[in-house]
C-alpha atoms as a PDB file:
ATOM      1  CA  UNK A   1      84.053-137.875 112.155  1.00  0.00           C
ATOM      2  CA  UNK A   2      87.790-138.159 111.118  1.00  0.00           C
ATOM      3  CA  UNK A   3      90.314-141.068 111.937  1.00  0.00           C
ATOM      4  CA  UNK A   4      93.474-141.614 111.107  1.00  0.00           C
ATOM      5  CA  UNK A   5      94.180-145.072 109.307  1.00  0.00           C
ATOM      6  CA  UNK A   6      97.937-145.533 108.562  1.00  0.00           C
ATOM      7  CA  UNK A   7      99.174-141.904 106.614  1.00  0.00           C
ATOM      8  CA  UNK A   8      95.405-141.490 105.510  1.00  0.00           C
ATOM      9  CA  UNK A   9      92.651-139.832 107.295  1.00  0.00           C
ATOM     10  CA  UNK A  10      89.081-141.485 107.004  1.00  0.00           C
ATOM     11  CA  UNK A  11      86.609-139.785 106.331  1.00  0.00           C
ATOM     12  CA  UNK A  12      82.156-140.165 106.749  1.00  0.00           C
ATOM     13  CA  UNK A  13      80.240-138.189 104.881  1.00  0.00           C
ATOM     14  CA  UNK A  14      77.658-138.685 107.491  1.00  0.00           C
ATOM     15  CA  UNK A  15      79.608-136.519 109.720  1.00  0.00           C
ATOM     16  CA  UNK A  16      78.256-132.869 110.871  1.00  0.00           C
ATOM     17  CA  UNK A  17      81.485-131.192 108.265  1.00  0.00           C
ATOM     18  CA  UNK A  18      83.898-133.646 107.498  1.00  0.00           C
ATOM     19  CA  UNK A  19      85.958-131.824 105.399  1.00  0.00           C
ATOM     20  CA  UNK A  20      86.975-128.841 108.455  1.00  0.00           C
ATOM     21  CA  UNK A  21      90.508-129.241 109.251  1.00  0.00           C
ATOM     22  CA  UNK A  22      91.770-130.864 105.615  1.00  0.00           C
ATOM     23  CA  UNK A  23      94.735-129.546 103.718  1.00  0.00           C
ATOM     24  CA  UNK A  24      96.055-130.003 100.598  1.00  0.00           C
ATOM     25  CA  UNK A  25      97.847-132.970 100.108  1.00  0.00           C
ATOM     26  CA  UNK A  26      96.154-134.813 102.849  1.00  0.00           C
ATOM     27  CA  UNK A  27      95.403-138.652 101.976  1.00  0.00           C
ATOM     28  CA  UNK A  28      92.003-139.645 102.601  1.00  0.00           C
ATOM     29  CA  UNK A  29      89.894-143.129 102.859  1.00  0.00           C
ATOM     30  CA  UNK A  30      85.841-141.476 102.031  1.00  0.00           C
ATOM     31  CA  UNK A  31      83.435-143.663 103.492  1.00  0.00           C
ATOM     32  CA  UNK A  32      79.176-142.840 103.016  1.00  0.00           C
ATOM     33  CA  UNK A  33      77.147-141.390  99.802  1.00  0.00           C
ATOM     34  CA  UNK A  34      78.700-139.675  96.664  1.00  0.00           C
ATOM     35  CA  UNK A  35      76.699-138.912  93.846  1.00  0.00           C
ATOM     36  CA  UNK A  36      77.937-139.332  90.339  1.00  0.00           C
ATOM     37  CA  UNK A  37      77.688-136.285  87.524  1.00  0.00           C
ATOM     38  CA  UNK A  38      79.577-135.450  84.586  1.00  0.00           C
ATOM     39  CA  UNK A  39      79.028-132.464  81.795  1.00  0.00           C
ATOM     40  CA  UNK A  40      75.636-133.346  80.823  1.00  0.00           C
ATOM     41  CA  UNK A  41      74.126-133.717  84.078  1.00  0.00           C
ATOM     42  CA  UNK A  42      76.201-130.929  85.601  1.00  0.00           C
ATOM     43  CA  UNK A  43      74.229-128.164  82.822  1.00  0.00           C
ATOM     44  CA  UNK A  44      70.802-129.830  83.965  1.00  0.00           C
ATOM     45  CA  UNK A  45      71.132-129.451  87.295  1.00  0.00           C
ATOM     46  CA  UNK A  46      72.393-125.741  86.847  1.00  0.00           C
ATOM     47  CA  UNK A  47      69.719-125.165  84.485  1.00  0.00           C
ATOM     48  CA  UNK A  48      66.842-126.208  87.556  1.00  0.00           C
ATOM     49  CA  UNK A  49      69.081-123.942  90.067  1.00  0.00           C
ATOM     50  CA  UNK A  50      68.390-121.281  87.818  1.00  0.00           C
ATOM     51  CA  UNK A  51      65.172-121.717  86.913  1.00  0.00           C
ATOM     52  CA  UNK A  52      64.073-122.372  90.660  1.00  0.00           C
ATOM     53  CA  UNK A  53      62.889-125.910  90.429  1.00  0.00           C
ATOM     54  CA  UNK A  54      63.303-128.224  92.940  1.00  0.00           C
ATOM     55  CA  UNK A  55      66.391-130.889  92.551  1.00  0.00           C
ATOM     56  CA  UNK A  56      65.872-134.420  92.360  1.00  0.00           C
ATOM     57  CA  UNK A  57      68.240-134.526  95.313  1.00  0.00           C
ATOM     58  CA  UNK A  58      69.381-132.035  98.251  1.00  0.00           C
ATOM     59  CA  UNK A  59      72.613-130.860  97.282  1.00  0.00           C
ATOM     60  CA  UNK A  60      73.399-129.324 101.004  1.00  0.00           C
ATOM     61  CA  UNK A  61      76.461-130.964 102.557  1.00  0.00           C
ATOM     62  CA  UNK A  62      76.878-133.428  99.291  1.00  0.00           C
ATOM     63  CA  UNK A  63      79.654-134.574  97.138  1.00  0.00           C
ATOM     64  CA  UNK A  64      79.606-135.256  93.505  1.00  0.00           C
ATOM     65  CA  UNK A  65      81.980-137.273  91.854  1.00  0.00           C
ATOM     66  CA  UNK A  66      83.091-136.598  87.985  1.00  0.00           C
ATOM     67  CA  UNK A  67      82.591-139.993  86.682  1.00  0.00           C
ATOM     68  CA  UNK A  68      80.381-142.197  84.300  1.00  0.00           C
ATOM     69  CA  UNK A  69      80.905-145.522  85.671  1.00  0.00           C
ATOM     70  CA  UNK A  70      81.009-148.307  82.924  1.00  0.00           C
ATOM     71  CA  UNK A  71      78.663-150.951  82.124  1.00  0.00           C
ATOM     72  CA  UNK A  72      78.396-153.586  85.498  1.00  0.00           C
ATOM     73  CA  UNK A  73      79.975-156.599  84.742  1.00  0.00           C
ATOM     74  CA  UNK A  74      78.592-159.699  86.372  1.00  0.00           C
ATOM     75  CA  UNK A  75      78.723-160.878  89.845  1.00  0.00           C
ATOM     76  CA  UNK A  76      79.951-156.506  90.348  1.00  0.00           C
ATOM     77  CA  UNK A  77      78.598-153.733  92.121  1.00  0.00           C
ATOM     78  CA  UNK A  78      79.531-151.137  89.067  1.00  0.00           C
ATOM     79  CA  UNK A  79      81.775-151.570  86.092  1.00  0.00           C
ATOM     80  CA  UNK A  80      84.869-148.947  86.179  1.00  0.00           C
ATOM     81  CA  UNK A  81      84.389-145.840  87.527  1.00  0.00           C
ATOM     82  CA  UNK A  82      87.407-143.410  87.234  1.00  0.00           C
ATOM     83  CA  UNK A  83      87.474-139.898  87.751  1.00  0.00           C
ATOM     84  CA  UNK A  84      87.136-137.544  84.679  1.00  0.00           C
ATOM     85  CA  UNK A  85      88.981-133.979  83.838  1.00  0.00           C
ATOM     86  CA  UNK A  86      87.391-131.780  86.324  1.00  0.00           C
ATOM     87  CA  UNK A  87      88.065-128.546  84.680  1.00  0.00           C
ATOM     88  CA  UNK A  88      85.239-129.076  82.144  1.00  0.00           C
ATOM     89  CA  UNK A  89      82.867-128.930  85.368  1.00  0.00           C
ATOM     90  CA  UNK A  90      84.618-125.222  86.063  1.00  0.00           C
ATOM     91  CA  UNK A  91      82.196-122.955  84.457  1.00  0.00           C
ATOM     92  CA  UNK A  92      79.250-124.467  86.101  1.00  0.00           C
ATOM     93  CA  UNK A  93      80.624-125.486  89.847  1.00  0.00           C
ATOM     94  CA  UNK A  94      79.462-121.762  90.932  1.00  0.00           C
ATOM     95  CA  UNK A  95      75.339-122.858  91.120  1.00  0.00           C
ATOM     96  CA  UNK A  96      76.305-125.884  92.723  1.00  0.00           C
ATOM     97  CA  UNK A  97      78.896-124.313  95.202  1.00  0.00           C
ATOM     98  CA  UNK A  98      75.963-122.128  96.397  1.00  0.00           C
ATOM     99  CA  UNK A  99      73.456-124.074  96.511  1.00  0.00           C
ATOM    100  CA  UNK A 100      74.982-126.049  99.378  1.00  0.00           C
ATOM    101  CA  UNK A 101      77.637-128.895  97.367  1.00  0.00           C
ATOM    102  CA  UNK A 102      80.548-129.784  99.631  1.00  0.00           C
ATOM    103  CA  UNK A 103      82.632-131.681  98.169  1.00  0.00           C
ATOM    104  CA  UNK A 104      83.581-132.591  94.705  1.00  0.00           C
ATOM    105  CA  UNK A 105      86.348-135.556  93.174  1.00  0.00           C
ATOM    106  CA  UNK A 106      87.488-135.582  89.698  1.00  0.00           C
ATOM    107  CA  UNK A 107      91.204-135.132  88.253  1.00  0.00           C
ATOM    108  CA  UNK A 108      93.922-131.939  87.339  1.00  0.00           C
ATOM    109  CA  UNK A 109      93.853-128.668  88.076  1.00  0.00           C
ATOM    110  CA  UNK A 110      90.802-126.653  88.814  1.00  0.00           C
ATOM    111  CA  UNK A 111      90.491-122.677  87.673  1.00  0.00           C
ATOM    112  CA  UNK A 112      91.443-119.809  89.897  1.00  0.00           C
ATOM    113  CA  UNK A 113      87.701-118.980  89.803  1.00  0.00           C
ATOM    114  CA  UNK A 114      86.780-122.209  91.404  1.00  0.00           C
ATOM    115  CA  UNK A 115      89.690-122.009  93.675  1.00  0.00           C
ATOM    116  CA  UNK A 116      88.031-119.104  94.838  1.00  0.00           C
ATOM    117  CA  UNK A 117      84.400-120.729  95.158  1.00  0.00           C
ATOM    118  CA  UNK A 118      85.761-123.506  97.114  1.00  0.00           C
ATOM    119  CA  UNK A 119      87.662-121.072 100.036  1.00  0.00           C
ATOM    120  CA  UNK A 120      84.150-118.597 100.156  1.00  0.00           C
ATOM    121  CA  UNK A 121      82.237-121.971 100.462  1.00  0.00           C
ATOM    122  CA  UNK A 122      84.237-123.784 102.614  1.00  0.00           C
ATOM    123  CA  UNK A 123      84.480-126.533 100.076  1.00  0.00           C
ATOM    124  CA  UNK A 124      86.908-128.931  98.836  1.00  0.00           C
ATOM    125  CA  UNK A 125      87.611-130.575  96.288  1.00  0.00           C
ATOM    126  CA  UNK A 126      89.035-134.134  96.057  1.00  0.00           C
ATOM    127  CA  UNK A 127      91.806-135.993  93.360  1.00  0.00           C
ATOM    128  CA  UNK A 128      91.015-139.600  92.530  1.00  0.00           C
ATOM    129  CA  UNK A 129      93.452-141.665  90.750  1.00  0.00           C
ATOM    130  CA  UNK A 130      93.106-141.382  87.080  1.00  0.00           C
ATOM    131  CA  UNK A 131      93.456-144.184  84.940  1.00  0.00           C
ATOM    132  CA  UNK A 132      92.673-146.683  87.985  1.00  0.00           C
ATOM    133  CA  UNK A 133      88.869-147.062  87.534  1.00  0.00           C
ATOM    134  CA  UNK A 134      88.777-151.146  88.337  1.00  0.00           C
ATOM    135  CA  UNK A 135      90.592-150.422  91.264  1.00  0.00           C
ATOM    136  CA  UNK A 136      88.071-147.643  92.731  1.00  0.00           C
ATOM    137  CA  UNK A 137      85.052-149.761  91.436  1.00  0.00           C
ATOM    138  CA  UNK A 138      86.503-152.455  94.176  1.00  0.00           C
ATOM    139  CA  UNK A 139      85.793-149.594  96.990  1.00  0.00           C
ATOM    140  CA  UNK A 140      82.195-149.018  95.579  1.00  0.00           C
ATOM    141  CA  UNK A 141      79.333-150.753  98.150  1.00  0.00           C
ATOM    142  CA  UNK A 142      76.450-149.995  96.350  1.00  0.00           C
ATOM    143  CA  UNK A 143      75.119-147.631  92.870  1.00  0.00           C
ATOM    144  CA  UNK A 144      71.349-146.356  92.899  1.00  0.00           C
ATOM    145  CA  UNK A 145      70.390-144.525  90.103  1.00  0.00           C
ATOM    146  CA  UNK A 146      68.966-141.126  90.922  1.00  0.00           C
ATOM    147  CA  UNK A 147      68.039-139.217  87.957  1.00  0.00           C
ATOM    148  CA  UNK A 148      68.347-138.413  83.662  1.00  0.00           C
ATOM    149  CA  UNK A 149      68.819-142.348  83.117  1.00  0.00           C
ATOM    150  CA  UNK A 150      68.220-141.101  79.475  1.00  0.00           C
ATOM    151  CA  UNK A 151      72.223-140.040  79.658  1.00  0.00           C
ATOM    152  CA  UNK A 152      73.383-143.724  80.332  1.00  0.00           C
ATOM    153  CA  UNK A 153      76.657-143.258  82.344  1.00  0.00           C
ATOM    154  CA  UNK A 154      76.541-139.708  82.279  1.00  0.00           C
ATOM    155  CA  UNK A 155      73.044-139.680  84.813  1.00  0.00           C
ATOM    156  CA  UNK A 156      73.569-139.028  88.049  1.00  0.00           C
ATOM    157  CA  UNK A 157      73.874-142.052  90.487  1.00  0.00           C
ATOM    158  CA  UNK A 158      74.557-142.377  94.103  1.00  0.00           C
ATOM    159  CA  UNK A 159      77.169-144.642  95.285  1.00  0.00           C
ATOM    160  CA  UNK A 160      78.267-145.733  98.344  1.00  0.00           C
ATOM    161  CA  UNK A 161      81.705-146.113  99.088  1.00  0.00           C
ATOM    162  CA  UNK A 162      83.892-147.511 101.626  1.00  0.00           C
ATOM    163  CA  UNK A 163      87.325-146.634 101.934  1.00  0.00           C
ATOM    164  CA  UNK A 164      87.197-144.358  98.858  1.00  0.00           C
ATOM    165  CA  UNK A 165      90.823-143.428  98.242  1.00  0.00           C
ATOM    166  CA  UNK A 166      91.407-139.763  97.812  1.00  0.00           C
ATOM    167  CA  UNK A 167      93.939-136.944  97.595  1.00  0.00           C
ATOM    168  CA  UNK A 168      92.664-133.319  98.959  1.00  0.00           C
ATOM    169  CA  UNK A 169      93.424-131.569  95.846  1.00  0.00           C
ATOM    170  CA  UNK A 170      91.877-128.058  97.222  1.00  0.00           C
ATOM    171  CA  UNK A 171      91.125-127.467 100.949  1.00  0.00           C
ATOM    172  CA  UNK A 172      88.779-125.261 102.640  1.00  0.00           C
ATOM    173  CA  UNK A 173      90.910-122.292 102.696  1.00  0.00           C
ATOM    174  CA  UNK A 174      91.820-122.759  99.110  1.00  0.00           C
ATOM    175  CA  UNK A 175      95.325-124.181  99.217  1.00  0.00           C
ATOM    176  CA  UNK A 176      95.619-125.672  95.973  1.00  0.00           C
ATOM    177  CA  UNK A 177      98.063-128.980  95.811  1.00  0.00           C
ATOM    178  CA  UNK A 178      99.236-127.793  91.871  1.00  0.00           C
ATOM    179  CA  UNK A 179     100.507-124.705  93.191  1.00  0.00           C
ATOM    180  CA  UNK A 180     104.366-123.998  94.294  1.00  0.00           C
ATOM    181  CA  UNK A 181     105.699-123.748  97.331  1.00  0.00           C
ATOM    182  CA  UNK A 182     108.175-120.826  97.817  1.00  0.00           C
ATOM    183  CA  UNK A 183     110.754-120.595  95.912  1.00  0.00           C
END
């Protein structure tokens, strides 16, 4: 389900495919379940893909966040949680792409490879606002933890947002906001 909201389109990850129809550029306001995984968590999870275990969580239709939220302060729902540099996720976003991951929000530019990926996938991936990890932690509802708690803010948790501000960095057909227009 999409509605418009001001210049930004909201988005609910409970929706059949709420990502169809975004372009690059497109402002968004995310609203449902994103999971949290950085470096660490991204090799485990590639390492059960390819070993044929089962995940600790259905990756079909899912979105995964590069971030390692911060201690929670109290009287908070998390402590800071701003996006990290995707590009370190690159060389292991292939698994994940196929085994059903839909989304993905991080920071910068993203490898022609995973470019690619994300248009045979019908993927897309998402820029959040580095450097402004208070100010996302204010759109966070609640943080479960799901798995590898051993890797402190590097596990995987899932979060519920509300109003999630994001940037389509990479549509479905593989428009990529960091490349030129013409010329």
């Amino acid at each position: 389900m999409i509605f418009f909201k001001n210049n930004f389109i909201k988005l609910f990850t409970t929706s059949k495919d709420p990502f169809s129809g975004l372009k690059a550029g497109d402002e968004v306001l995310l609203t449902g379940d994103i999971y949290t995984a950085r470096d660490q968590a991204h090799k485990r999870l590639v390492e059960l893909i390819k070993k044929g275990k089962k995940l600790p969580f259905d990756l079909k239709g899912q979105t995964i966040y590069y971030c390692g939220p911060t201690k929670t302060p109290p009287s908070k729902v998390v402590g800071s949680c701003g996006p990290t540099t995707s590009a370190r996720m690159d060389k292991l976003t292939g698994p994940l792409l196929a085994a059903g991951l839909k989304a993905m929000i991080g920071k910068g530019r993203r490898s022609e490879e995973v470019r690619r990926l994300i248009k045979k996938y019908k993927a897309v991936y998402f820029l959040a606002t580095g450097g402004a990890g208070a100010y996302l932690a204010k759109r966070v509802i609640s943080v479960k933890l799901v798995i590898f708690k051993e890797l402190g803010p590097e596990a995987i948790y899932r979060m519920r947002v509300k109003d999630f501000p994001l940037i389509v960095g990479i549509d479905p057909e593989g428009r990529d906001v960091f490349e030129k227009k013409g010329t």
